[in-house]
C-alpha atoms as a PDB file:
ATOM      1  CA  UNK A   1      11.405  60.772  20.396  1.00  0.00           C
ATOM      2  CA  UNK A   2      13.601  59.707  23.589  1.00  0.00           C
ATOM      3  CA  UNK A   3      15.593  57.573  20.722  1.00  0.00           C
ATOM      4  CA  UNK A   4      16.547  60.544  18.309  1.00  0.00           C
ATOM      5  CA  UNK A   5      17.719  62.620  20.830  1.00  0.00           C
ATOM      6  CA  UNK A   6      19.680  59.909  22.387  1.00  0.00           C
ATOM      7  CA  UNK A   7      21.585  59.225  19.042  1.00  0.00           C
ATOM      8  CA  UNK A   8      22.521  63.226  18.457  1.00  0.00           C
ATOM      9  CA  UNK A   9      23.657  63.474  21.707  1.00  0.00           C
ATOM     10  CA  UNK A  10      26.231  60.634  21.226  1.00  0.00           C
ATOM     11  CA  UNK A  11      27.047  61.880  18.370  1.00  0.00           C
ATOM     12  CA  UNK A  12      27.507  64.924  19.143  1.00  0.00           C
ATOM     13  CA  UNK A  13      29.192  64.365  22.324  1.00  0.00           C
ATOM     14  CA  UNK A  14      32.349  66.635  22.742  1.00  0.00           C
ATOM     15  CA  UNK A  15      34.207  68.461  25.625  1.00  0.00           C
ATOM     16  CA  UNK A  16      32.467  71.352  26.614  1.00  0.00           C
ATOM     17  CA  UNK A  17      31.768  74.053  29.641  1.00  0.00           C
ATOM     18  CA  UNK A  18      28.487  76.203  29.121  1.00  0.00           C
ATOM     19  CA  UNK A  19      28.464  79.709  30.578  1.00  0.00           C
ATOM     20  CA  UNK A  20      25.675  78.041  32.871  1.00  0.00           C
ATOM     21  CA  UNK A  21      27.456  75.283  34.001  1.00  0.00           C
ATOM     22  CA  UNK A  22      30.183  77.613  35.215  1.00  0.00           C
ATOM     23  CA  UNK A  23      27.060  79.809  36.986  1.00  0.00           C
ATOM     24  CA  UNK A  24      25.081  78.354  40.380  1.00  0.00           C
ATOM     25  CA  UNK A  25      21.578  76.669  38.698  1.00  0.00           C
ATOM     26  CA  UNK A  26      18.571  78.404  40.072  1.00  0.00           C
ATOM     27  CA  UNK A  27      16.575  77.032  42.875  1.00  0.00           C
ATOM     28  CA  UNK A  28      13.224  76.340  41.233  1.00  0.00           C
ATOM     29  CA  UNK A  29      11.405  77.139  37.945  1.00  0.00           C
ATOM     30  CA  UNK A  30       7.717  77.107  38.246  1.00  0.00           C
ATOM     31  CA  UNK A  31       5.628  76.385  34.935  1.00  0.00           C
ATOM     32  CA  UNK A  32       1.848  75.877  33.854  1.00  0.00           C
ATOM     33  CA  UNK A  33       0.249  73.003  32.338  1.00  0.00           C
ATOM     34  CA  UNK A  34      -2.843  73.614  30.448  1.00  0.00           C
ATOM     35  CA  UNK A  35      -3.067  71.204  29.477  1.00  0.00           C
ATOM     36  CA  UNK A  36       0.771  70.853  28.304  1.00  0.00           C
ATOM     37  CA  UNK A  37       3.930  72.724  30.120  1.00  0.00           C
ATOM     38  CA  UNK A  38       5.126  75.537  28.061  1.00  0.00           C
ATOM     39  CA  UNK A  39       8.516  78.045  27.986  1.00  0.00           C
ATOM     40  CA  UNK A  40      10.610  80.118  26.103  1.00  0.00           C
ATOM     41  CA  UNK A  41      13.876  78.781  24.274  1.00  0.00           C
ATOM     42  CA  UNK A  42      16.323  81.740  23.616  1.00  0.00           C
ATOM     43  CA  UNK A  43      18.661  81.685  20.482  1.00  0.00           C
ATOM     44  CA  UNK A  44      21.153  83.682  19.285  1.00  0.00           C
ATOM     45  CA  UNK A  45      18.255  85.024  16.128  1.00  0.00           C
ATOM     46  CA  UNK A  46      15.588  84.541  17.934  1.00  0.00           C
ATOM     47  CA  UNK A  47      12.974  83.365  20.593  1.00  0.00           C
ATOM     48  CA  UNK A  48      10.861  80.122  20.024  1.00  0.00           C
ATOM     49  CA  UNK A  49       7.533  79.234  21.867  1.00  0.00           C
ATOM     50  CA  UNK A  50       8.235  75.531  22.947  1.00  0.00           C
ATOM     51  CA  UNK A  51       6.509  72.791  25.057  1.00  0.00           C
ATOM     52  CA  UNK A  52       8.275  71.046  27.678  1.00  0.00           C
ATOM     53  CA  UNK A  53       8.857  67.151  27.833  1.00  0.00           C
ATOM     54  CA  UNK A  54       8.852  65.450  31.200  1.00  0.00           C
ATOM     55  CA  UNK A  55      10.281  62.138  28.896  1.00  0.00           C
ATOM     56  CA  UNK A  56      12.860  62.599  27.631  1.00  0.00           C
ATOM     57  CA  UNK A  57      16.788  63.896  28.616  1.00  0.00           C
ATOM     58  CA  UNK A  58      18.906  67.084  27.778  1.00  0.00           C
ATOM     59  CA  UNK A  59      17.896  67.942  24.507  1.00  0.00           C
ATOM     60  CA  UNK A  60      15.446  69.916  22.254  1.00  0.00           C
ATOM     61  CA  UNK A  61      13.391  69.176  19.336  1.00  0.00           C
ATOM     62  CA  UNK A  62      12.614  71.790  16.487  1.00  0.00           C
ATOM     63  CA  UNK A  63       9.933  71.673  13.438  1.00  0.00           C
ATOM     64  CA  UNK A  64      12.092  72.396  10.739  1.00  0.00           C
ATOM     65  CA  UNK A  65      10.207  75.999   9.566  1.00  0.00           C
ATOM     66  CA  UNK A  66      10.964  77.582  12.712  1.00  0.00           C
ATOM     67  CA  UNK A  67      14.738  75.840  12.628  1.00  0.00           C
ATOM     68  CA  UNK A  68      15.282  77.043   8.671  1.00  0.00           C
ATOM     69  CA  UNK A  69      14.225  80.725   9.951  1.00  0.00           C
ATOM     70  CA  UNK A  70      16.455  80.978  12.669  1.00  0.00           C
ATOM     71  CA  UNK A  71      19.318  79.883  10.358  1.00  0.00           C
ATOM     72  CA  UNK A  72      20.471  76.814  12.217  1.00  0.00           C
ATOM     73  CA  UNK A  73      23.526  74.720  10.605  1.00  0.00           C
ATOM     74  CA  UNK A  74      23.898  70.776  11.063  1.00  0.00           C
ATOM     75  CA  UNK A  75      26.876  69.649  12.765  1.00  0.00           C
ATOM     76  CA  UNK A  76      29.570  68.643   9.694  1.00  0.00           C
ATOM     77  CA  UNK A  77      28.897  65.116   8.373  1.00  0.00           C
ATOM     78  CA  UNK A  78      27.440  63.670  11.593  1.00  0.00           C
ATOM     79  CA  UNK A  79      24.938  66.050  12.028  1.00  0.00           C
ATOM     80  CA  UNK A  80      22.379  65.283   8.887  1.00  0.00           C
ATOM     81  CA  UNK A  81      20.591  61.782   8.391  1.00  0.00           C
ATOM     82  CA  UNK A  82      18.030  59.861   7.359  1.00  0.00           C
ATOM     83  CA  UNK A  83      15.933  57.869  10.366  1.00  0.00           C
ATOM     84  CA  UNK A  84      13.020  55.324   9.809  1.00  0.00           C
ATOM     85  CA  UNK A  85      11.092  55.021  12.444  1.00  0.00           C
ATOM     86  CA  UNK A  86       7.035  54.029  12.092  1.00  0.00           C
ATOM     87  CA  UNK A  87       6.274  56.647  14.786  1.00  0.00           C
ATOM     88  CA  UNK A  88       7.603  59.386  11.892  1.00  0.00           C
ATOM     89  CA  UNK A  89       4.726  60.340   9.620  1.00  0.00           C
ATOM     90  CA  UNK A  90       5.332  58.718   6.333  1.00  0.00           C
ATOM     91  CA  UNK A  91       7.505  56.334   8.371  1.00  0.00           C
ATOM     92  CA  UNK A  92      10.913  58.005   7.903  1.00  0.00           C
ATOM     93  CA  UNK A  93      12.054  61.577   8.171  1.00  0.00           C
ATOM     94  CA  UNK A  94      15.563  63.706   7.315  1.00  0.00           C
ATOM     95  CA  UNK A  95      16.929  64.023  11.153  1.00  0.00           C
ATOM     96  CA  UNK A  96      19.673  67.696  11.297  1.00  0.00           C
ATOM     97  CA  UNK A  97      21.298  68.342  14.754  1.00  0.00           C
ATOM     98  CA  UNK A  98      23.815  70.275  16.126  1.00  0.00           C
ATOM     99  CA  UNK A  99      25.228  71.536  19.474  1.00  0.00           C
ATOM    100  CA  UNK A 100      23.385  75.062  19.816  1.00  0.00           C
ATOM    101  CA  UNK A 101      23.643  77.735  22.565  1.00  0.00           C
ATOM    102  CA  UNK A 102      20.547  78.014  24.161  1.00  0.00           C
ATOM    103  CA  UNK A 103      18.731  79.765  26.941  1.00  0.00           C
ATOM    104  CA  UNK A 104      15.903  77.795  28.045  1.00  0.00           C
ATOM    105  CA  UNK A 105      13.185  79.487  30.256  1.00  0.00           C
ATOM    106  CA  UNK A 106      15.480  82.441  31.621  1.00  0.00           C
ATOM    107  CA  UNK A 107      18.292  79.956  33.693  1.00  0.00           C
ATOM    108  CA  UNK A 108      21.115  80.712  31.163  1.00  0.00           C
ATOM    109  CA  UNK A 109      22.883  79.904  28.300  1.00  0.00           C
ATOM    110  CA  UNK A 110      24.120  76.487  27.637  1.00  0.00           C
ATOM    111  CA  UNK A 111      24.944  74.253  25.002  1.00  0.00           C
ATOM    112  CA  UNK A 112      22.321  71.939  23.904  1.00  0.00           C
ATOM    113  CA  UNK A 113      21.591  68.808  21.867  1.00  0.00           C
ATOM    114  CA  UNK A 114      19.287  70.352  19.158  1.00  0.00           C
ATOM    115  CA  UNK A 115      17.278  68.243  16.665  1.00  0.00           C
ATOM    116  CA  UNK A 116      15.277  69.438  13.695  1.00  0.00           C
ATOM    117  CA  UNK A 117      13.228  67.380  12.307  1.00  0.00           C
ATOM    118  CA  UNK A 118      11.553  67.486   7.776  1.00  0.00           C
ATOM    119  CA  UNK A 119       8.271  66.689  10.214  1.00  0.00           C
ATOM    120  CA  UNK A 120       6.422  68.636  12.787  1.00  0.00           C
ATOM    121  CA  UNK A 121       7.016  67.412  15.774  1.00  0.00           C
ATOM    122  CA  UNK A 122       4.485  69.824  17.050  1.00  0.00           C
ATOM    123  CA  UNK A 123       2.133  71.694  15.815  1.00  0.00           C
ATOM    124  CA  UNK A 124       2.530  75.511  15.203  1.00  0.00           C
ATOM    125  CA  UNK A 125       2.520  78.046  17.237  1.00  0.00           C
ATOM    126  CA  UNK A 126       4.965  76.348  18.964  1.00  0.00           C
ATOM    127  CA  UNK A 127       8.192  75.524  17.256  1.00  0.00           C
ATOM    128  CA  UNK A 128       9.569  71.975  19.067  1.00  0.00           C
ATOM    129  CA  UNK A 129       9.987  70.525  22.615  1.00  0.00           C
ATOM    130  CA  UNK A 130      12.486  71.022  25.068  1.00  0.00           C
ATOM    131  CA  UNK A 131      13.514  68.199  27.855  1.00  0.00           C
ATOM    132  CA  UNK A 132      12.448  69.720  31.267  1.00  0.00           C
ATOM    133  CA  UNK A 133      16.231  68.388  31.848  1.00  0.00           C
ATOM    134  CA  UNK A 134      17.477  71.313  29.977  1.00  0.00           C
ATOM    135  CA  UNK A 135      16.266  74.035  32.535  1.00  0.00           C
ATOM    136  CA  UNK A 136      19.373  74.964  34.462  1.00  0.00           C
ATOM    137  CA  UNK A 137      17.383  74.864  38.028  1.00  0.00           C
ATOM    138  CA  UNK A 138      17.728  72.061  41.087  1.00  0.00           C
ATOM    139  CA  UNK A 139      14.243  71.746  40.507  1.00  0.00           C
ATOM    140  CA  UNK A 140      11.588  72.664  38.198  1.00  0.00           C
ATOM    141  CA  UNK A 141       7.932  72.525  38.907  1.00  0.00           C
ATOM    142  CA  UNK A 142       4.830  72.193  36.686  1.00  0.00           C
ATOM    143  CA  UNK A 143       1.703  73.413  38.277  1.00  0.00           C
ATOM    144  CA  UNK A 144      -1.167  71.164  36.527  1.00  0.00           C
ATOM    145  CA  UNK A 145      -4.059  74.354  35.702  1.00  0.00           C
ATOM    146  CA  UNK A 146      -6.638  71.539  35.338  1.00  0.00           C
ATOM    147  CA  UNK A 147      -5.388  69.137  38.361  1.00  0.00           C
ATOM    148  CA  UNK A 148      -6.949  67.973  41.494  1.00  0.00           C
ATOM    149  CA  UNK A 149      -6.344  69.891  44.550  1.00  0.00           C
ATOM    150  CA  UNK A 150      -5.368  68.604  47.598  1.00  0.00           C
ATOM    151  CA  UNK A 151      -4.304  64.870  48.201  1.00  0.00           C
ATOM    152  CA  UNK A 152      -0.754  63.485  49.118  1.00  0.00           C
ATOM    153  CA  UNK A 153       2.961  63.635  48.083  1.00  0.00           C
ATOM    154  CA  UNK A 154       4.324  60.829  45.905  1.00  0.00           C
ATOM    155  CA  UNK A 155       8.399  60.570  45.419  1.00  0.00           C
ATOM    156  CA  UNK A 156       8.806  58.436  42.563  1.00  0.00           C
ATOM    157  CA  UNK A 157      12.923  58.029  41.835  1.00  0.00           C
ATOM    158  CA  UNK A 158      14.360  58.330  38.494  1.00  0.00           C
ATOM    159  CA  UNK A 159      16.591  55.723  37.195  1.00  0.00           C
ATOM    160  CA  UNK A 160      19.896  58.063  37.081  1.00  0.00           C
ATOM    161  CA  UNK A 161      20.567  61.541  38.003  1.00  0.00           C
ATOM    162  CA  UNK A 162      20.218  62.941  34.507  1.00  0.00           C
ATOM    163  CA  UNK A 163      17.557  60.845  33.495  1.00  0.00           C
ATOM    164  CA  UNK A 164      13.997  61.954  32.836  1.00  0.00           C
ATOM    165  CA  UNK A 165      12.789  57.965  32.506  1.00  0.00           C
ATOM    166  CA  UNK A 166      12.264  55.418  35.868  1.00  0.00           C
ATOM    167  CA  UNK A 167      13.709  52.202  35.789  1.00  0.00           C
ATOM    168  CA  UNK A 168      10.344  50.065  37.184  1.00  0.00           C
ATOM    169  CA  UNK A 169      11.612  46.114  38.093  1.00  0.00           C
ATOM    170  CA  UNK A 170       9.105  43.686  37.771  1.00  0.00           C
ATOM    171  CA  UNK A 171      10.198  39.904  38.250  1.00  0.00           C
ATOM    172  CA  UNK A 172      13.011  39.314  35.921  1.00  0.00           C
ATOM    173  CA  UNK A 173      12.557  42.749  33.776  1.00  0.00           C
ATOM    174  CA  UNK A 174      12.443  46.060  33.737  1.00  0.00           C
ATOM    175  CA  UNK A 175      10.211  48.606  32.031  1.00  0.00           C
ATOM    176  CA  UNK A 176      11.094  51.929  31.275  1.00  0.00           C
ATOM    177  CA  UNK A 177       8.501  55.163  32.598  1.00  0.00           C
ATOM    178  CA  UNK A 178       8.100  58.675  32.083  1.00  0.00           C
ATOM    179  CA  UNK A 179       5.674  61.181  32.646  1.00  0.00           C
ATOM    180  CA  UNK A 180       4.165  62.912  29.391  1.00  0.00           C
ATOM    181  CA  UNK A 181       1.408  65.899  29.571  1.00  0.00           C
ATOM    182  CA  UNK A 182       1.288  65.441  26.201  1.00  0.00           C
ATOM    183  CA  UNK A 183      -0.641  61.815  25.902  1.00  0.00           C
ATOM    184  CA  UNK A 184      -4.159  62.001  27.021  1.00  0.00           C
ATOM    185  CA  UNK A 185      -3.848  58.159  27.962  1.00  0.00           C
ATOM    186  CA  UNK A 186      -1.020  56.163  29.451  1.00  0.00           C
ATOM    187  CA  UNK A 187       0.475  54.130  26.901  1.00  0.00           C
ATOM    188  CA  UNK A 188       2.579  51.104  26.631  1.00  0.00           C
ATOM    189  CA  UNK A 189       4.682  49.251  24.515  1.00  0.00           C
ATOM    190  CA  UNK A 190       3.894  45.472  23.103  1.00  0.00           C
ATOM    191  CA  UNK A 191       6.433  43.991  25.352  1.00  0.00           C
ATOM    192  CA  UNK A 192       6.011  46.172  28.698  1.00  0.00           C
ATOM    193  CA  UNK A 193       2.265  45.132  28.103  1.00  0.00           C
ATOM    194  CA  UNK A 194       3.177  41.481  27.896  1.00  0.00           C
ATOM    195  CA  UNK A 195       5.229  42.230  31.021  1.00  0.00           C
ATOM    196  CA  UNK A 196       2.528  43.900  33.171  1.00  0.00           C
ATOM    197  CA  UNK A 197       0.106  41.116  31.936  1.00  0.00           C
ATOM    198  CA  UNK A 198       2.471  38.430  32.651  1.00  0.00           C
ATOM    199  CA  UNK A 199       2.584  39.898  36.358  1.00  0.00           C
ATOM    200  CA  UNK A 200      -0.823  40.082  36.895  1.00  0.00           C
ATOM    201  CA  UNK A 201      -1.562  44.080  36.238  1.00  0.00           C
ATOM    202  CA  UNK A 202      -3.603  44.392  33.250  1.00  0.00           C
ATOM    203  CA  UNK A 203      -5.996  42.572  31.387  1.00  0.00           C
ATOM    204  CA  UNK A 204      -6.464  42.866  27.163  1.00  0.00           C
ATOM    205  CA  UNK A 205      -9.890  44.221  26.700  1.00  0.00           C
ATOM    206  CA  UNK A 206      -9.805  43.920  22.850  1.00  0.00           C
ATOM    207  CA  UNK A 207     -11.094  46.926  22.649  1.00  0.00           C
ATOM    208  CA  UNK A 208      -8.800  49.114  19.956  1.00  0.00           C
ATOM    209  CA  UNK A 209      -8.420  52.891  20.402  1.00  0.00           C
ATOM    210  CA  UNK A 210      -5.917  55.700  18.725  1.00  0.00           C
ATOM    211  CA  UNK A 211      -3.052  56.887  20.064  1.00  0.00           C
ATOM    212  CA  UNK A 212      -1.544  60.526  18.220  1.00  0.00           C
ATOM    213  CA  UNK A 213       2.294  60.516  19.275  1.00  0.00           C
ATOM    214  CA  UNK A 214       3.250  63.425  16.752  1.00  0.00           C
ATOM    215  CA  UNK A 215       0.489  65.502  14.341  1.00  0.00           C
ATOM    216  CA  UNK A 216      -0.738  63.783  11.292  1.00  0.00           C
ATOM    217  CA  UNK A 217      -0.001  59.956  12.593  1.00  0.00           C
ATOM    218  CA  UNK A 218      -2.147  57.956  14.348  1.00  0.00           C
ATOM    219  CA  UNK A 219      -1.302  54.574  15.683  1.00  0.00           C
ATOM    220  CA  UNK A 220      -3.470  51.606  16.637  1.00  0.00           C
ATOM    221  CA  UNK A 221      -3.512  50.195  20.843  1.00  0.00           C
ATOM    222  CA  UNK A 222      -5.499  48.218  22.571  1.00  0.00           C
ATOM    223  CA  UNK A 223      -6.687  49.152  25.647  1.00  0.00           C
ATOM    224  CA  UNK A 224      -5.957  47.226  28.963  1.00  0.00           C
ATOM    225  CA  UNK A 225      -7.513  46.798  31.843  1.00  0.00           C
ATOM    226  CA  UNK A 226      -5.577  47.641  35.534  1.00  0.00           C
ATOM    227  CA  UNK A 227      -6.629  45.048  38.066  1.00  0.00           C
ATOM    228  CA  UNK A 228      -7.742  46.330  41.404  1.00  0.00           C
ATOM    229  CA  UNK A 229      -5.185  48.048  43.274  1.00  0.00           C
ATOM    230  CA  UNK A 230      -2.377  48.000  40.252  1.00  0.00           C
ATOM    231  CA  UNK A 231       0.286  50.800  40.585  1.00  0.00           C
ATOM    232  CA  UNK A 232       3.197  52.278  39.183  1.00  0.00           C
ATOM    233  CA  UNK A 233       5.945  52.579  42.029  1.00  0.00           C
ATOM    234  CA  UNK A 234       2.801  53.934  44.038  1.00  0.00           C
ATOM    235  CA  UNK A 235       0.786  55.694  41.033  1.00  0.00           C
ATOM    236  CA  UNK A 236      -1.919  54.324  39.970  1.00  0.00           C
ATOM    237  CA  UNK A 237      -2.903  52.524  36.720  1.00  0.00           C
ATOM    238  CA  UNK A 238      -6.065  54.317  35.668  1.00  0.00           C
ATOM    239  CA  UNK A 239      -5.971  53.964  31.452  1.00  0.00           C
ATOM    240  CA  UNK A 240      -3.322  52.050  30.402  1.00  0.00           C
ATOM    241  CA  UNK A 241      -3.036  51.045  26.713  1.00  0.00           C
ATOM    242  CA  UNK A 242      -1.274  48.938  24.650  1.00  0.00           C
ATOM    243  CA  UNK A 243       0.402  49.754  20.968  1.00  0.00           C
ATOM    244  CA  UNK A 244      -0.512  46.563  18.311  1.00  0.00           C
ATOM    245  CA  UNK A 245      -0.596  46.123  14.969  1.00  0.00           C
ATOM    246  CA  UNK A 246      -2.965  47.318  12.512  1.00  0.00           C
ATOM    247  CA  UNK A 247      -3.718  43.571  11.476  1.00  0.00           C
ATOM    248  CA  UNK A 248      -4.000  43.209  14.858  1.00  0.00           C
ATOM    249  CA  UNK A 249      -6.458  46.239  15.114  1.00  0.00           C
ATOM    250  CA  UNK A 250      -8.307  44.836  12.301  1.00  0.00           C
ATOM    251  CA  UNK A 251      -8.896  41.383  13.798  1.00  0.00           C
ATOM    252  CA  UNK A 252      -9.964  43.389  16.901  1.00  0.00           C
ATOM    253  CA  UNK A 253     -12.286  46.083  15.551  1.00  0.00           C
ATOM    254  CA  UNK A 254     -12.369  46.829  11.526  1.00  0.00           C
ATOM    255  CA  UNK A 255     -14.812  50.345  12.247  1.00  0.00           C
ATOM    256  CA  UNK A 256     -12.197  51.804  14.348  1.00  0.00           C
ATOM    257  CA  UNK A 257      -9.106  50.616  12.334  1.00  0.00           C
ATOM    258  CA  UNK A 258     -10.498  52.414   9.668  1.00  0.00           C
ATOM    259  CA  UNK A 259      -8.528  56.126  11.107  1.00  0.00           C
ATOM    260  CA  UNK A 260      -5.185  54.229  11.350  1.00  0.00           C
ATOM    261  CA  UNK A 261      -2.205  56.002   9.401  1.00  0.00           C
ATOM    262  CA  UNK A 262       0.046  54.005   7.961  1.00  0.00           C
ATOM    263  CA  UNK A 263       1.364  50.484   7.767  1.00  0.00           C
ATOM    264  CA  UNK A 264       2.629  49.402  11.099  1.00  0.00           C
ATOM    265  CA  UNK A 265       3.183  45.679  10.730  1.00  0.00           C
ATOM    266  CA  UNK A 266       6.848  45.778  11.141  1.00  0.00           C
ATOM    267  CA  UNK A 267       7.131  48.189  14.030  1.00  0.00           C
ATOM    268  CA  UNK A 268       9.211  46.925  17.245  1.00  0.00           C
ATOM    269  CA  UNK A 269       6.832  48.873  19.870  1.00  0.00           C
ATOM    270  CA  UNK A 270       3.995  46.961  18.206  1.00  0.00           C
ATOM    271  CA  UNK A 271       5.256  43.212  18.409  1.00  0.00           C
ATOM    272  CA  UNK A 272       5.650  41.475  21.460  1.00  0.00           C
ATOM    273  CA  UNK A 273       9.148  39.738  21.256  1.00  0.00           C
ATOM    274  CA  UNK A 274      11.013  36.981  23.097  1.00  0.00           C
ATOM    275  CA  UNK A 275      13.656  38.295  26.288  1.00  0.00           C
ATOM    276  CA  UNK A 276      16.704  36.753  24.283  1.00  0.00           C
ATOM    277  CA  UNK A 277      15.356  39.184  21.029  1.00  0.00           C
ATOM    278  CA  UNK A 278      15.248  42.044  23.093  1.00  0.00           C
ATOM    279  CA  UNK A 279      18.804  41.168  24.155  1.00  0.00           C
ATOM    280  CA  UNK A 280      19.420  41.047  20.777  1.00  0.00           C
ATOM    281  CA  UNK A 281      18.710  44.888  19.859  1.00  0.00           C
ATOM    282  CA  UNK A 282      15.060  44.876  19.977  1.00  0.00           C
ATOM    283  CA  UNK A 283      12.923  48.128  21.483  1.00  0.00           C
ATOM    284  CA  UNK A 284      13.200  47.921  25.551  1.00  0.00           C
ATOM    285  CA  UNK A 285      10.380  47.859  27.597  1.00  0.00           C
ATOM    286  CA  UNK A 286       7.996  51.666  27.911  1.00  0.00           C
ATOM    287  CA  UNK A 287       5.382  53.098  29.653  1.00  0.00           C
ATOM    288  CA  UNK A 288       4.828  56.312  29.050  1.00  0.00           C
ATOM    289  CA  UNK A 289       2.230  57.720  31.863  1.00  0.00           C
ATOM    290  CA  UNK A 290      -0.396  60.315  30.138  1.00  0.00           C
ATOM    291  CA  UNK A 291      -3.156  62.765  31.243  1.00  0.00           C
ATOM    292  CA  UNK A 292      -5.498  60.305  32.242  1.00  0.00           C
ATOM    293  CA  UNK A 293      -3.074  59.828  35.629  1.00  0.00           C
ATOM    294  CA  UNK A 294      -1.777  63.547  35.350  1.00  0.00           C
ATOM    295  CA  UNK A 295      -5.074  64.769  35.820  1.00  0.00           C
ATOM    296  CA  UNK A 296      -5.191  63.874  39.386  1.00  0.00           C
ATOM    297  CA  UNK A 297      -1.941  65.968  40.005  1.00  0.00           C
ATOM    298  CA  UNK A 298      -1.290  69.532  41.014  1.00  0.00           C
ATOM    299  CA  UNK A 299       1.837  69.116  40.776  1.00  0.00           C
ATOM    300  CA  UNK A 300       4.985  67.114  39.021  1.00  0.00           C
ATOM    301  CA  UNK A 301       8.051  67.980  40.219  1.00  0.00           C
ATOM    302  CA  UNK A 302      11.392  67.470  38.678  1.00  0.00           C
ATOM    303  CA  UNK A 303      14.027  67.166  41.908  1.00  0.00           C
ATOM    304  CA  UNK A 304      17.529  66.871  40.498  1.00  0.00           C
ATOM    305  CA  UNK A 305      19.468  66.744  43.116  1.00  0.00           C
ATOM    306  CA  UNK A 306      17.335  64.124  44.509  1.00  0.00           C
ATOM    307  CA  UNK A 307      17.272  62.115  41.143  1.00  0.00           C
ATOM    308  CA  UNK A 308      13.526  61.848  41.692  1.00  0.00           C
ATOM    309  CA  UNK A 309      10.038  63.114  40.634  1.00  0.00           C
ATOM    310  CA  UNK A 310       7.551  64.644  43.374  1.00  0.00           C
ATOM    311  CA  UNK A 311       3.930  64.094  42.396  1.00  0.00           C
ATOM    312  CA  UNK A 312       1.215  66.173  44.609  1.00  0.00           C
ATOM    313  CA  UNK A 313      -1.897  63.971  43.591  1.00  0.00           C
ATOM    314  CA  UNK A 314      -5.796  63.739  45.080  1.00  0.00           C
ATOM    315  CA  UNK A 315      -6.290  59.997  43.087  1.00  0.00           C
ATOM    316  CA  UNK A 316     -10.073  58.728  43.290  1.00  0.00           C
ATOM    317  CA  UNK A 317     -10.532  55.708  46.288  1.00  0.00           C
ATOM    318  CA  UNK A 318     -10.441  52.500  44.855  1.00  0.00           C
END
């Protein structure tokens, strides 16, 4: 998801000044998980219902019913494509995009990378996802419904001021983190698991699970094993999996193989690959952190002006 909008917003990238930008950003924006953070995005037709990403940067994704009614146009001839992509249901999907004036959660109109999608990228009633990087606020603050009160502050920095993701260095590489609400477990890569293995974090279990990223795919991991004591930049590793192969799923555990969507046997995120391949062009190192570590949290905190995340979390002793 992080990649699409990445690409549009390159694309689309052109000299601009938003009626917010001009306007002092709020203070703070307080929102509700319950499970998943939730808003408001304002359009010039219309209002959508929309959840709110912790992983990903400026941007907002759109199912395309709730895009077609609201009239939305694709940029000229940059702004309509095709994208394969094995996390796409039916592995490849028509991508539209354009810069659209937008109003996210009451803190003004800006312009914002918009992305519609010929797949749900939610399901209905809400329309899309909108980067919490797209509230116009210094800091924006989801109160977890369904968290665990009391416990300690954790200030976790983000790789770059306008980045959602953390830049974690371990040894010679670095893996790429975000918080999602969205994933009920925290979820890796092929190559960040290779990493965190090689450095003495996680253990395979061969044990396969499923792992939903958008409605109506499901994708084969294998779930690790955190050694005693393994964190995050401070957070804890409590359910860490790993994204394989369906052959590999297979070899692992034919009964649960049996709900896997799809053919997955080329996919990047799947296949561990050499350092010099990933120099090369190959996926980058990710971790995205789930539920099963939100759930100790009463709070995740975006701090822009600090270019870091504040996590209130009561996490069981060891």
């Amino acid at each position: 998801m992080k990649s699409l909008v990445s690409l549009l917003s390159a694309l689309l990238a052109v000299p601009f000044v938003s009626a917010s930008a001009a306007a002092k950003p709020v203070s703070l924006v307080e929102l509700s998980a319950d499970p998943i953070p939730l808003t408001e995005a304002v359009l010039k037709r219309g209002t959508l219902p929309v959840r709110v990403s912790l992983g990903f940067d400026k941007a907002m994704l759109l199912n395309l019913a709730p895009a077609k009614q609201l009239g939305l146009k694709p940029f000229p001839i940059i702004g309509k494509f095709k994208i394969r992509n094995s996390q796409i249901p039916g592995g490849e999907a028509i991508i539209r995009g354009n810069l659209i004036n937008v109003d996210v959660g009451g803190t003004g109109r800006q312009k914002l990378p918009t992305v519609w999608i010929d797949k749900d990228v939610v399901p209905p009633p809400q329309a899309g996802v909108v980067s919490v990087m797209a509230f116009d606020a210094q800091r924006v603050r989801v109160r977890n419904v369904q968290g665990a009160a009391g416990g300690r502050t954790y200030a976790v920095q983000r790789a770059g001021k306008n980045d959602a993701e953390m830049k974690w260095k371990l040894g010679r590489d670095s893996v790429y983190v975000v918080f999602d609400f969205t994933s009920e477990a925290t979820i890796l890569n092929a190559r960040a698991a290779s990493i965190l293995e090689r450095e003495g974090l996680v253990r395979r279990s061969g044990r396969v699970g499923l792992w939903s990223p958008l409605p109506a795919l499901t994708l084969p991991v294998e779930l690790l094993r955190p050694t005693a004591g393994a964190t995050m930049m401070g957070i804890p590793l409590m359910q860490p999996a790993a994204r394989i192969t369906s052959t590999r799923a297979k070899e692992l555990d034919a009964r649960a193989a049996e709900g896997i969507a799809g053919e997955q046997e080329d996919d990047p995120d799947a296949i561990v690959v050499t350092a010099e391949k990933e120099k090369q062009g190959g996926r980058r190192p990710w971790m995205l952190i789930g539920r099963d570590v939100l759930r100790f949290c009463s709070t995740v905190e975006l701090d822009r002006s600090g270019a870091q995340w504040l996590l209130t979390c009561n996490f069981p002793s060891a």
